[in-house]
Every structure is written in C-alpha cells, then in structure tokens.
N, C-alpha and C. Protein backbone atom coordinates (compact mmCIF):
# COMPACT_ATOMS: atom_id res chain seq x y z
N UNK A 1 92.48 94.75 70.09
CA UNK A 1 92.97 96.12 70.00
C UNK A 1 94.47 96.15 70.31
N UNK A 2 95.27 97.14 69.88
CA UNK A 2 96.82 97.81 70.27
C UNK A 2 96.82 98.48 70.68
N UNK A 3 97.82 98.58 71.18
CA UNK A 3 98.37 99.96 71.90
C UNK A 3 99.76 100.57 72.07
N UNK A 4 99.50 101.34 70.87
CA UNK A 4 101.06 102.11 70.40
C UNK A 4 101.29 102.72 71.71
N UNK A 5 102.79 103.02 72.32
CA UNK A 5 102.78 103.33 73.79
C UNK A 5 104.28 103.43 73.76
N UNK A 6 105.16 104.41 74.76
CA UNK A 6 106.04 104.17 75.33
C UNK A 6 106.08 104.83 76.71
N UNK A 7 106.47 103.45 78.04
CA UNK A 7 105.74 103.27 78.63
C UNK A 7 106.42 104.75 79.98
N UNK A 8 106.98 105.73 79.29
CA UNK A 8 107.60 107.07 80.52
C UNK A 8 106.47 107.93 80.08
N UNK A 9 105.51 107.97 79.21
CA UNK A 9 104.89 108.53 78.81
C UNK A 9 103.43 108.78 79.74
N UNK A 10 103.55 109.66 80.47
CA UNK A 10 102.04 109.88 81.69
C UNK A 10 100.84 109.98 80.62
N UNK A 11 100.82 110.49 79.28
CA UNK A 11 99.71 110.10 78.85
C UNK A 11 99.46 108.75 78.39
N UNK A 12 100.24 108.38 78.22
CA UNK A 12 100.39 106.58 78.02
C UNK A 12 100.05 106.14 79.59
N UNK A 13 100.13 106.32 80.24
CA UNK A 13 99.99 105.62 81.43
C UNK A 13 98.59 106.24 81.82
N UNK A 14 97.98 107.06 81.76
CA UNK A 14 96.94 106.98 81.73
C UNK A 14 96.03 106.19 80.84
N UNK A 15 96.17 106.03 80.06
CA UNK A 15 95.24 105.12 78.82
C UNK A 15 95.81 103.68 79.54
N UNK A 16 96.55 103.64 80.03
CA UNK A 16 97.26 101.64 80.77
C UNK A 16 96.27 101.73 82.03
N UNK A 17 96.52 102.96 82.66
CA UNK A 17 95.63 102.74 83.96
C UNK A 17 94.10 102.33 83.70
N UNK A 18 93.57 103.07 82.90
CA UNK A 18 91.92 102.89 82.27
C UNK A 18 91.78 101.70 81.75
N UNK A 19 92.69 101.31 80.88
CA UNK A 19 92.71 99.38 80.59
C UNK A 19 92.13 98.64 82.05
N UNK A 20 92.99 98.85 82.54
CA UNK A 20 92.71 97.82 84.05
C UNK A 20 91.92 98.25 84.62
N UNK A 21 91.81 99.66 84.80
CA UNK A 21 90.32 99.62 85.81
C UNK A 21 89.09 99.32 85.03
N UNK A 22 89.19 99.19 83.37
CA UNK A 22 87.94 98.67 82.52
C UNK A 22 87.78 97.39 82.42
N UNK A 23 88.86 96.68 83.04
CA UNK A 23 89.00 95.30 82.97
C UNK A 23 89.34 94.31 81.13
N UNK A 24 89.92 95.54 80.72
CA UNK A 24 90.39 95.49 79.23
C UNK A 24 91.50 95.24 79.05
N UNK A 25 92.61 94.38 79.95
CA UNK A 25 94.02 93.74 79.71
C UNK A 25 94.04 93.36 78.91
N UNK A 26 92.86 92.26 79.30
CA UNK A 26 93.56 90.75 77.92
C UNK A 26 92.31 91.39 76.78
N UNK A 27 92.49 92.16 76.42
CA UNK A 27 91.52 92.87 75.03
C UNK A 27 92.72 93.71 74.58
N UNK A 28 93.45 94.50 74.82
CA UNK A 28 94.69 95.42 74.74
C UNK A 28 96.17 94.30 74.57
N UNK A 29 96.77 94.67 72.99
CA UNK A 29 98.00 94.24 72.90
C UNK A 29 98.20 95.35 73.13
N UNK A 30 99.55 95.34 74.10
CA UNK A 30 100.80 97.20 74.16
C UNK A 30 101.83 96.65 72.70
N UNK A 31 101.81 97.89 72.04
CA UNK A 31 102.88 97.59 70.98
C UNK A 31 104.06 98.89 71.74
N UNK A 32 104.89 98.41 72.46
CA UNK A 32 106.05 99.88 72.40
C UNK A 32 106.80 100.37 71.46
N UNK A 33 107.11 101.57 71.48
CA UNK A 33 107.81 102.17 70.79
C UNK A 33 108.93 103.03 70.94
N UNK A 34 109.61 103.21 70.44
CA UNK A 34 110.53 104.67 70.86
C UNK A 34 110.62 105.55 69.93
N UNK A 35 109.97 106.48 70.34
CA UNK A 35 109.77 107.96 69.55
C UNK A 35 110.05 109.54 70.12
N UNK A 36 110.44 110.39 69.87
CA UNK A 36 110.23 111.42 70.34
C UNK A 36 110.20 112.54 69.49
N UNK A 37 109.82 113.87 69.52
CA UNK A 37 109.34 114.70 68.83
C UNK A 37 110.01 115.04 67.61
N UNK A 38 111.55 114.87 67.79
CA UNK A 38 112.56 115.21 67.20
C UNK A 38 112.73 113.26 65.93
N UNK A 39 112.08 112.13 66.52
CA UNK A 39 112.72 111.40 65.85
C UNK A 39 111.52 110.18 66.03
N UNK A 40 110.70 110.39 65.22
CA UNK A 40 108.90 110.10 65.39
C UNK A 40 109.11 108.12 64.83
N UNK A 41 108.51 107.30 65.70
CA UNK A 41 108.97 105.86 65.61
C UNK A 41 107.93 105.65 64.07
N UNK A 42 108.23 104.80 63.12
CA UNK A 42 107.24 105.04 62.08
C UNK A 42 106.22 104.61 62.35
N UNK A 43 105.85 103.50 63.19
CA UNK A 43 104.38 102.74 63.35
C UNK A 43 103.52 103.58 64.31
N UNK A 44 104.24 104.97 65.08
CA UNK A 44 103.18 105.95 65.47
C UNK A 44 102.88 107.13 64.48
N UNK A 45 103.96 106.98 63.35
CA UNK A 45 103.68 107.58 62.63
C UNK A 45 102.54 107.30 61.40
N UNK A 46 102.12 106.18 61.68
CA UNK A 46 101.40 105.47 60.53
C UNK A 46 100.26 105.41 61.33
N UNK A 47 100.13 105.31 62.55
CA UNK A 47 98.74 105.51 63.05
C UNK A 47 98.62 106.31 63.55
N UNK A 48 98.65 107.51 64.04
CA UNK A 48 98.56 109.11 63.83
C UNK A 48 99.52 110.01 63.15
N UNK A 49 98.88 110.80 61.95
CA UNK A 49 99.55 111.59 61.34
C UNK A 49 100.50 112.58 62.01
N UNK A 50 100.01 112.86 63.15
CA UNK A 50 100.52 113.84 64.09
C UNK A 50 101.98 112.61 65.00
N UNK A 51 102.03 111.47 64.63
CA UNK A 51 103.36 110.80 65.36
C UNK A 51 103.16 110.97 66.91
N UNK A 52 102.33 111.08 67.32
CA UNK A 52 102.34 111.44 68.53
C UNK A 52 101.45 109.50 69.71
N UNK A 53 101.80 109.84 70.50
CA UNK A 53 101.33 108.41 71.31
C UNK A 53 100.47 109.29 72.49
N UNK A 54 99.51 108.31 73.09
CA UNK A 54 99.17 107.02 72.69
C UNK A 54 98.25 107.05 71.59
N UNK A 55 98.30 105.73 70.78
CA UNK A 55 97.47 105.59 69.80
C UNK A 55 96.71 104.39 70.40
N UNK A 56 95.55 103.55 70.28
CA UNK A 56 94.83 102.93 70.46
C UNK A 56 94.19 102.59 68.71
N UNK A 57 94.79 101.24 68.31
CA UNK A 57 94.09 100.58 66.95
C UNK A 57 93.41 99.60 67.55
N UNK A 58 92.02 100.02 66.55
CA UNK A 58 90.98 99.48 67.22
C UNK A 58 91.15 97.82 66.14
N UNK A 59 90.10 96.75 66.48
CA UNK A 59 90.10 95.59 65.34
C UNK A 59 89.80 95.98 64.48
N UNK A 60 89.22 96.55 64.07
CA UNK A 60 88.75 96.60 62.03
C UNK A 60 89.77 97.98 61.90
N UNK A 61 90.87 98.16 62.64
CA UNK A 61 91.88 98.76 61.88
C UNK A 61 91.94 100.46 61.85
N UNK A 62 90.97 100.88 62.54
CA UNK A 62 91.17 102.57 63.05
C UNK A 62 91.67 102.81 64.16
N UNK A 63 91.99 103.96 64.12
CA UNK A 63 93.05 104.58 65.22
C UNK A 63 92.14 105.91 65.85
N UNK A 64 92.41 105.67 67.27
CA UNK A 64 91.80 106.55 68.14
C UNK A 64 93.24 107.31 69.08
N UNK A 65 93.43 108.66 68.93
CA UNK A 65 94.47 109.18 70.09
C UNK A 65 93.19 110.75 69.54
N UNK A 66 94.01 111.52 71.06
CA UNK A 66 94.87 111.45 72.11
C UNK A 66 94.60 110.33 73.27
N UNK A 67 95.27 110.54 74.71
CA UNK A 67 94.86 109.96 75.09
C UNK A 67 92.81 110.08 75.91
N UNK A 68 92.72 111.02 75.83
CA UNK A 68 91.25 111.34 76.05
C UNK A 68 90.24 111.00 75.48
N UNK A 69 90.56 110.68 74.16
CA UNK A 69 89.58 110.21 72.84
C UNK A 69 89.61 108.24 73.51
N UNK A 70 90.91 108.13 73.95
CA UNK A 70 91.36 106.52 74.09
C UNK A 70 90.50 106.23 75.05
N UNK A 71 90.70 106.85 76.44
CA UNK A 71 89.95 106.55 77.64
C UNK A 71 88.60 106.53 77.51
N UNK A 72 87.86 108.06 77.05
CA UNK A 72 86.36 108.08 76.66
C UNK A 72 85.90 106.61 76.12
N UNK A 73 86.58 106.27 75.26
CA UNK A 73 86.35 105.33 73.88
C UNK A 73 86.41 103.79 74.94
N UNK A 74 87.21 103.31 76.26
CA UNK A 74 87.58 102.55 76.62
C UNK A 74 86.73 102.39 77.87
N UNK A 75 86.18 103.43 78.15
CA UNK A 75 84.84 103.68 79.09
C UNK A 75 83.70 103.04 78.75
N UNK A 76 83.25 103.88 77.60
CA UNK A 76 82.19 103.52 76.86
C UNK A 76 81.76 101.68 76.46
N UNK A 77 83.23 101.13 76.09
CA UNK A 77 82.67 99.70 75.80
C UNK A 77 82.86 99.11 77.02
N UNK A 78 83.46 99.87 78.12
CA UNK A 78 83.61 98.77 79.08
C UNK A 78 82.09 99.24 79.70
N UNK A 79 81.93 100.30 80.12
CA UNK A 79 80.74 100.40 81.28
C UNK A 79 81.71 100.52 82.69
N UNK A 80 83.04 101.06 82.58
CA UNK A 80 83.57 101.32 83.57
C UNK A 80 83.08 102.53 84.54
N UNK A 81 82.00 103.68 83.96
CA UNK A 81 81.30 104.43 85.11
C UNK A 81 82.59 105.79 85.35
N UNK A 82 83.29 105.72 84.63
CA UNK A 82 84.61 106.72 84.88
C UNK A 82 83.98 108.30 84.54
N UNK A 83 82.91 108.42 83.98
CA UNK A 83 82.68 109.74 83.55
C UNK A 83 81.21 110.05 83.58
N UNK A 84 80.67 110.17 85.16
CA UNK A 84 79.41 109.95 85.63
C UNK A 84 78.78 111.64 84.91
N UNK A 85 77.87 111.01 84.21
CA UNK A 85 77.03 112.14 83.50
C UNK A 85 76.51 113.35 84.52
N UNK A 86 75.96 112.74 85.81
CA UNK A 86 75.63 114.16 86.36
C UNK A 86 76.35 115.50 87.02
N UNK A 87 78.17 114.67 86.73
CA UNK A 87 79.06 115.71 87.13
C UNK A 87 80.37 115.66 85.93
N UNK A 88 79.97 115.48 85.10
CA UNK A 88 80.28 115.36 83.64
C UNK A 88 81.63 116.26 83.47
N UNK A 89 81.24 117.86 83.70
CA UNK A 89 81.78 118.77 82.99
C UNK A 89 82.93 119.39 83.92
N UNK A 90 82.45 118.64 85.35
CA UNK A 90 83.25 119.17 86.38
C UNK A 90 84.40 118.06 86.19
N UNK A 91 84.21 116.72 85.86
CA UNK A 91 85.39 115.96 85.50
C UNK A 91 86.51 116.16 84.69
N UNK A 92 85.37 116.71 83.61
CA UNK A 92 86.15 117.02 82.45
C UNK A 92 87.32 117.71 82.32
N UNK A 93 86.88 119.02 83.30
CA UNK A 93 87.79 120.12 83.55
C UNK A 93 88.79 119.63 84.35
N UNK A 94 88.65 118.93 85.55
CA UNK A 94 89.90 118.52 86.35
C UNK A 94 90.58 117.29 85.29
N UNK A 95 90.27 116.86 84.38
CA UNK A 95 91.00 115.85 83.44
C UNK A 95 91.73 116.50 82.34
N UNK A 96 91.17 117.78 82.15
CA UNK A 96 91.70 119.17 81.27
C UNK A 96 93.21 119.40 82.26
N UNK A 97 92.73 119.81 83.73
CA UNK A 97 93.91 120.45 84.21
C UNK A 97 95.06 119.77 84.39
N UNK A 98 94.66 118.16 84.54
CA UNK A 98 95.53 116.80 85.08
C UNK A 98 96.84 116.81 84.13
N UNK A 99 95.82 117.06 82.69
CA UNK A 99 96.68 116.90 81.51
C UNK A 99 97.53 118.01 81.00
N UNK A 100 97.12 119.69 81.71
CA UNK A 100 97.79 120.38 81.29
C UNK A 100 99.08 120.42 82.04
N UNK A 101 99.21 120.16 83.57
CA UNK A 101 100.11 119.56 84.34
C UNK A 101 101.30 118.44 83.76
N UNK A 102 100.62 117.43 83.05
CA UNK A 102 101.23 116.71 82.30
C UNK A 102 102.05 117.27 81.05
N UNK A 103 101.20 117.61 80.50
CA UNK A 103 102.22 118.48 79.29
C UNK A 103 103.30 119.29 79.18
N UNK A 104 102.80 120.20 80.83
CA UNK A 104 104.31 121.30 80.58
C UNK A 104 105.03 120.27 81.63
N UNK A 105 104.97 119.52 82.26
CA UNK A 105 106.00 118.70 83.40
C UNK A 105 106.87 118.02 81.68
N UNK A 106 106.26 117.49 80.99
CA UNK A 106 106.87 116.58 79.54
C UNK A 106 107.59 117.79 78.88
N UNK A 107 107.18 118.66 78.15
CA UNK A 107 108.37 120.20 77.79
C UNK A 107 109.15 120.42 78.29
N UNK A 108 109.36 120.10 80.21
CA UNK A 108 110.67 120.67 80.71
C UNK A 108 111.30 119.85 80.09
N UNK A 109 111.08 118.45 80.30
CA UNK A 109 111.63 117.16 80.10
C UNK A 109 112.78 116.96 78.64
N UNK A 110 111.60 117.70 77.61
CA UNK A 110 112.04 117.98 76.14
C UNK A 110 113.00 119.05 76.39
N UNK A 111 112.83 120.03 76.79
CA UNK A 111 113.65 121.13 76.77
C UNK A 111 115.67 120.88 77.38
N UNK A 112 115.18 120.05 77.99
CA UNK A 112 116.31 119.26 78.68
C UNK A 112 117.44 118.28 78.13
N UNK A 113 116.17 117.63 77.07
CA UNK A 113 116.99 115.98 76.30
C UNK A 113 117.10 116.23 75.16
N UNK A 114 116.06 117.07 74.51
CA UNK A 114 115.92 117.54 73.18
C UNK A 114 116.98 118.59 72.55
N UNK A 115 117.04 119.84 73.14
CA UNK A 115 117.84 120.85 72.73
C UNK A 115 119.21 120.80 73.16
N UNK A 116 120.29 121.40 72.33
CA UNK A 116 121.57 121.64 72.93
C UNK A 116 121.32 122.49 73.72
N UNK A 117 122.81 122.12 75.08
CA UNK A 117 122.77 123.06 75.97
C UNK A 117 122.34 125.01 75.80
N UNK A 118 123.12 124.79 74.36
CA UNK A 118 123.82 126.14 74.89
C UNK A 118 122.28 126.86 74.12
N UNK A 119 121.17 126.19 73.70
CA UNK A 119 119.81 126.49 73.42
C UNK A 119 118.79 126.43 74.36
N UNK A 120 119.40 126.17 75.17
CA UNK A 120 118.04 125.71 76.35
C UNK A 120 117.69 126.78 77.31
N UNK A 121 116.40 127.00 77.61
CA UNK A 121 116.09 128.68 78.20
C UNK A 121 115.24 127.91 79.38
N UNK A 122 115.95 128.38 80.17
CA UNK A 122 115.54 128.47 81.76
C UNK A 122 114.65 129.20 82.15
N UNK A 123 114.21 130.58 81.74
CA UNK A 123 112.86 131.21 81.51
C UNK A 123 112.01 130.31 81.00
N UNK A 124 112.26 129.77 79.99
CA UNK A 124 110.59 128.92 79.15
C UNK A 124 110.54 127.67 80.40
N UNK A 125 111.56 127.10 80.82
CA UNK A 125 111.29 126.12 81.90
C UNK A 125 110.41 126.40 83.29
N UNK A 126 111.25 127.35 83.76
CA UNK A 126 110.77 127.83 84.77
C UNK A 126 108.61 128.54 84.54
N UNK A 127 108.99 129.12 83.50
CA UNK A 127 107.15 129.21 82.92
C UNK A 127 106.71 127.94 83.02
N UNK A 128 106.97 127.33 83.04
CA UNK A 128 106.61 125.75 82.92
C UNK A 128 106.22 125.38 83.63
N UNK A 129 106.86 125.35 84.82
CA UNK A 129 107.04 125.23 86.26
C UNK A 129 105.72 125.83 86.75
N UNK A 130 106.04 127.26 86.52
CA UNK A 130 105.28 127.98 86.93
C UNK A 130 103.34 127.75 86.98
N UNK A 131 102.88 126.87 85.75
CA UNK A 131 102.10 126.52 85.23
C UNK A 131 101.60 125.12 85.84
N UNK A 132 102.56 125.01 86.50
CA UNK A 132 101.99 123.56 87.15
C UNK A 132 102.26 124.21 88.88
N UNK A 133 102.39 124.84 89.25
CA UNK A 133 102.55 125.20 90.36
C UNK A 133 101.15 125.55 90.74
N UNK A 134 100.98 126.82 89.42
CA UNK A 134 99.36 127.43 89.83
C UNK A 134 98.05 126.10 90.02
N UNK A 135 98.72 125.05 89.58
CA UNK A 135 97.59 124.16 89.41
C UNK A 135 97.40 123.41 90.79
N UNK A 136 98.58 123.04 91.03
CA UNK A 136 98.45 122.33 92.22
C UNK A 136 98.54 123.10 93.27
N UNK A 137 98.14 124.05 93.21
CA UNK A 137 97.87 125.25 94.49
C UNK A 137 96.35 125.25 94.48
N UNK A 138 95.66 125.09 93.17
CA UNK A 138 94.33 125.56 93.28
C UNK A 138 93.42 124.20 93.55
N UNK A 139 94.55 123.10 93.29
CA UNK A 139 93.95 121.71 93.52
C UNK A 139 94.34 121.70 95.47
N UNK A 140 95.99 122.11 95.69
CA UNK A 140 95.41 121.94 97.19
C UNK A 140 94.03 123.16 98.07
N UNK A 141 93.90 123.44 97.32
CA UNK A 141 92.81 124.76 98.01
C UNK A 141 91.28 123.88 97.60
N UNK A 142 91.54 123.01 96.83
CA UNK A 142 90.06 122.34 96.68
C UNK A 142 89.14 123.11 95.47
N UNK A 143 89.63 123.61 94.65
CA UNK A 143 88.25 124.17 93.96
C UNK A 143 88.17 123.30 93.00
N UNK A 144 88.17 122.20 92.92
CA UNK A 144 88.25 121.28 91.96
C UNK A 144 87.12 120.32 92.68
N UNK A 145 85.92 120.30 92.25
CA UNK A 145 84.88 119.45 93.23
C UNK A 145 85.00 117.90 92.76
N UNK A 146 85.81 117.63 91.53
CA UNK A 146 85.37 116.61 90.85
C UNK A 146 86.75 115.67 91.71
N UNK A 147 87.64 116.34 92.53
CA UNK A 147 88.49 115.46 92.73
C UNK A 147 87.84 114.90 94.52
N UNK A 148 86.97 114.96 94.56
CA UNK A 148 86.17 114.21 95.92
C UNK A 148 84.85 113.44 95.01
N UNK A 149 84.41 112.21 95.71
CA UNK A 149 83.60 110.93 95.40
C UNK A 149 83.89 110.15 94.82
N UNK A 150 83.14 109.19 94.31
CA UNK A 150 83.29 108.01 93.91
C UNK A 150 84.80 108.33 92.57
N UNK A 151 85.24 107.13 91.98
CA UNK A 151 86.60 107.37 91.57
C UNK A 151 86.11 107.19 89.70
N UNK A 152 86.53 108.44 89.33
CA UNK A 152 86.25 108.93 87.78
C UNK A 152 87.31 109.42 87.21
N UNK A 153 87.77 109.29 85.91
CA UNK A 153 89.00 109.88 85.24
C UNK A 153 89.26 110.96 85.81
N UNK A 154 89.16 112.18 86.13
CA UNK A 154 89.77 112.78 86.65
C UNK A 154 90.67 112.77 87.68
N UNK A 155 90.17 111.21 89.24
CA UNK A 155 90.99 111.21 89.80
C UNK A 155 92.06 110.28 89.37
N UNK A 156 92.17 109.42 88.20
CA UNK A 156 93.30 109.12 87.34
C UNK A 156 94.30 109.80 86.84
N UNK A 157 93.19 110.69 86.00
CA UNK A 157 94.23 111.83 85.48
C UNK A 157 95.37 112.35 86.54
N UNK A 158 94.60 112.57 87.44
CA UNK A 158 95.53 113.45 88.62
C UNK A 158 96.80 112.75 88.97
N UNK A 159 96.36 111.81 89.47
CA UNK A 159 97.00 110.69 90.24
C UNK A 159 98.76 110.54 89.21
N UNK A 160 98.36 110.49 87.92
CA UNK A 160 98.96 110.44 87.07
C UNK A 160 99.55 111.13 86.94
N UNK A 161 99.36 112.63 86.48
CA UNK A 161 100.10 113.61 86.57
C UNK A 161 101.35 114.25 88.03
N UNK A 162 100.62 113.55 89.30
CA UNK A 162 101.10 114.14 90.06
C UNK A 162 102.77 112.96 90.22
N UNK A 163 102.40 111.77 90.01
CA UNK A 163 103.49 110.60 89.73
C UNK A 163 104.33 111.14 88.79
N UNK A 164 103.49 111.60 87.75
CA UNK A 164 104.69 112.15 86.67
C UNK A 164 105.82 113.02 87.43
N UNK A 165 105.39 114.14 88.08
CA UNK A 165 106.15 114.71 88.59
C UNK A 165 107.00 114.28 89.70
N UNK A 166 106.69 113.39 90.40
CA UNK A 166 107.92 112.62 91.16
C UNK A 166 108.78 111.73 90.36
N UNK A 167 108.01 111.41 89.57
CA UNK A 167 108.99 110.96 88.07
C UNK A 167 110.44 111.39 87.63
N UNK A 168 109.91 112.68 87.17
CA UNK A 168 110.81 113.26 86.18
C UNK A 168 111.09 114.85 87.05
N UNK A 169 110.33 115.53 88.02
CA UNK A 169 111.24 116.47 88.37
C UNK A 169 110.56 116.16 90.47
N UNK A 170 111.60 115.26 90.42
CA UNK A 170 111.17 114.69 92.04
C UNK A 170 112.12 116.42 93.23
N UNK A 171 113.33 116.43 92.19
CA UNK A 171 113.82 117.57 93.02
C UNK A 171 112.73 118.70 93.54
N UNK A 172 112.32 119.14 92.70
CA UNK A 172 111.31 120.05 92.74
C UNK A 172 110.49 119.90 94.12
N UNK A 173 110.05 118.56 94.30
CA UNK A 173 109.18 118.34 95.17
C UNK A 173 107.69 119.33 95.57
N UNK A 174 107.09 118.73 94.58
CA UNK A 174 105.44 119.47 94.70
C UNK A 174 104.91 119.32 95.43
N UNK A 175 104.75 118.44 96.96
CA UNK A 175 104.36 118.16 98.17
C UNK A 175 104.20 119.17 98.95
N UNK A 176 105.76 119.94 98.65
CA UNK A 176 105.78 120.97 100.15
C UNK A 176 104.72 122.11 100.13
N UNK A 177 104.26 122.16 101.31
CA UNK A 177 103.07 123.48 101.30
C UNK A 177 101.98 122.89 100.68
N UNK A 178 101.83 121.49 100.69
CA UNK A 178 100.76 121.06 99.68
C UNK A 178 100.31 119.79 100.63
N UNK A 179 99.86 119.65 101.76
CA UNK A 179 99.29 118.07 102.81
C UNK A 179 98.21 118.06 102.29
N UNK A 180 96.97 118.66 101.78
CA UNK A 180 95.72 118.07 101.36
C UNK A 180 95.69 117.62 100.67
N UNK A 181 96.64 117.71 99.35
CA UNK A 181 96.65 117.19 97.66
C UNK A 181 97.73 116.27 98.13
N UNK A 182 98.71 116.07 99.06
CA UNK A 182 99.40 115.11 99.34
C UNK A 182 98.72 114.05 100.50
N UNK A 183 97.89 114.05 100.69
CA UNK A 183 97.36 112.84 101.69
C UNK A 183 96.56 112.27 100.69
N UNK A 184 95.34 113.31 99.62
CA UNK A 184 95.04 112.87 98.22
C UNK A 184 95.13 111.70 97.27
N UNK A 185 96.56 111.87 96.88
CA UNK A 185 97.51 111.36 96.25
C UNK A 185 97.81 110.15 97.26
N UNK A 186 98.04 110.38 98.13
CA UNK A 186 98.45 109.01 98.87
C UNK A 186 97.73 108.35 98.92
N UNK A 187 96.60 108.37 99.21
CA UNK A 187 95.10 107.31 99.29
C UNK A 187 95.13 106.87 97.98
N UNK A 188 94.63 107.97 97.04
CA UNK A 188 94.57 107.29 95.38
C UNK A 188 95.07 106.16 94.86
N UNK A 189 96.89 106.63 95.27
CA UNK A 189 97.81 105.55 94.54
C UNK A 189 97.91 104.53 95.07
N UNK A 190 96.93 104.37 96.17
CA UNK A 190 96.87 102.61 96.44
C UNK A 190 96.35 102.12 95.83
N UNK A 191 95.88 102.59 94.50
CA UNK A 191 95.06 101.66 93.61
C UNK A 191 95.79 100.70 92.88
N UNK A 192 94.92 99.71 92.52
CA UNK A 192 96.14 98.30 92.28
C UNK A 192 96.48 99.13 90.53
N UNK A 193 95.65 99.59 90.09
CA UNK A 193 96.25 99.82 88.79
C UNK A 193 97.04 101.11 88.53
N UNK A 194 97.01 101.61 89.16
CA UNK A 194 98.23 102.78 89.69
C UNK A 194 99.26 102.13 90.17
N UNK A 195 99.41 101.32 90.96
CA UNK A 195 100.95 100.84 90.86
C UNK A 195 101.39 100.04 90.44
N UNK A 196 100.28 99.24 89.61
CA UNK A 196 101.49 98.58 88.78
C UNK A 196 101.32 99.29 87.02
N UNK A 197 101.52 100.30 87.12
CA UNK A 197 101.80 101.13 86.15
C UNK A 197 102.87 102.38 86.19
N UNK A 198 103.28 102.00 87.76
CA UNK A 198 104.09 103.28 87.34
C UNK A 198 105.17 103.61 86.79
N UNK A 199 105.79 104.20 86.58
CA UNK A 199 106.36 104.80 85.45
C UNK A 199 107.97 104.57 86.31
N UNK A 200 109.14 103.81 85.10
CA UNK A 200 110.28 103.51 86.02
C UNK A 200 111.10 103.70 84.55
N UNK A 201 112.39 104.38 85.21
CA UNK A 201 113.74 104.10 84.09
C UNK A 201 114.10 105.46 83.62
C-alpha cells in the first residue's frame, strides 16, 4: 500500500498514527507531497478527484480517503480493536468532534497563507476559533464518554487534534482553564506512536 501524505497535515498524521498502532509500517509506503487547496500536487490529484490528502492506494490499485475511510479500512485488516463495537457510536462522535477541531484549526491556517492580506477576515478566524473553543470546553467538562477506557480512535483523533493546535496556533494556548483535558493529553501523548509522529516545520 501508499500513502499520499504531507506530513503538517493532522489528518495525515492521524492515518501515520493508526499505521503503527496497527502494526502496518512496513505494509505502508508514505509517498509525500506538496499540495494545497489553491495549488493541488497532481498524484493527489489522480488519486482523489477531490485533490485532497490523505489518500491511502491500496495493492490492486484503489484509493481510499478521507482520512476516516483510511483508518476504519486499516483497523479492519489489522484487528487493531480501535473501534470497539459496543461503544461504537460514542467513538464515532468524539472522532467526528476530534476532526471538526482539526478542520477549522487548518482554515485559520489557510486563511493566513492562502489569502492576501488585505482579504483576510478576522471575524471568519476568530469563528473558527470560536468552534474549537466550544469543543474543548465540552471535552474538558467530560461529556464525551468515549474519551475514558481502553485506547480507540477517538483517543487518537483527539490527541491529534489537540497537537495540531500547539502546532500551528500554540499562542492561543488551549490549556488554560482546561487541567482535565490537559493532564488527558499528557498521559495519551506518551504513546510511542504519537511521538514519533509529531508534526514539525
């Protein structure tokens, strides 16, 4: 298998983290790329119509993205146990929220590198913001049951998303007012495949 990827990409780094905890390294070539919305690399363009990463080409030559379709798909042949059926839907949803966290933290990002200055709206950012704020307020308050027990994509997802954001908007600092989802996070990312994935440059 491949793996179309560039590696600042938190949904890319989630599909790298699930490699290793499936024990699917040496099964996974990474092909990198450099693409972005504005200037789409062609070989992600040739394996998703949509140009978008990560892609995952399988051997007989099909392509599996987003990254959720990748992980499910990377579960399944491993028997990695990441998406325990009897709390299924409660995963699901905290792997829903992980990623919506991810997405608008990546828009500020775009909004920033992508547009000329004198186009760039600090309202749509700050909404942005705003959208990941509500999340990790409702994650430090706990109503998220799927982010306690044994360790399932969701607490990947998270883990992921929350790195993203020391990533790319560390000023911000999402910690403060936040010790339960930050002691969380601290335990998590001792995982060996969480750090050596994280995200640098």
């Amino acid at each position: 298998m491949k793996l179309i990827f560039s590696p600042a990409s938190p949904f890319v780094r989630k599909v790298r983290v699930v490699i290793e905890e499936s024990g699917l390294t040496d099964k996974v070539t990474p092909m990198p790329v450099q693409t972005t919305p504005l200037a789409t690399d062609p070989a992600a363009r040739s394996a998703n119509p949509l140009g978008k990463i990560p892609v995952l080409i399988l051997d007989d030559g099909k392509s599996l993205f987003d990254s959720r379709v990748i992980c499910l798909y990377l579960n399944d042949i491993s028997g990695a146990g990441l998406y325990p059926a009897e709390r299924i839907w409660d995963v699901l949803t905290l792997e829903a929220l992980a990623d919506g966290i991810m997405d608008a933290a990546v828009l500020m990002v775009y909004e920033a590198r992508l547009r000329d200055e004198e186009n760039r709206s600090a309202t749509w950012v700050e909404a942005q913001w705003e959208k990941i704020t509500h999340a990790l307020d409702a994650l430090e308050r706990q109503e998220f049951a799927a982010i306690q027990g044994d360790l399932n994509i969701a607490h990947l997802a998270t883990a992921c998303a929350l790195d993203y954001l020391d990533f790319r908007h560390g000023a911000r600092d999402w910690r403060k007012g936040r010790a339960a989802l930050d002691a969380w996070h601290s335990q998590t990312a001792q995982r060996a495949s969480l750090k050596t994935t994280l995200p640098s440059g």
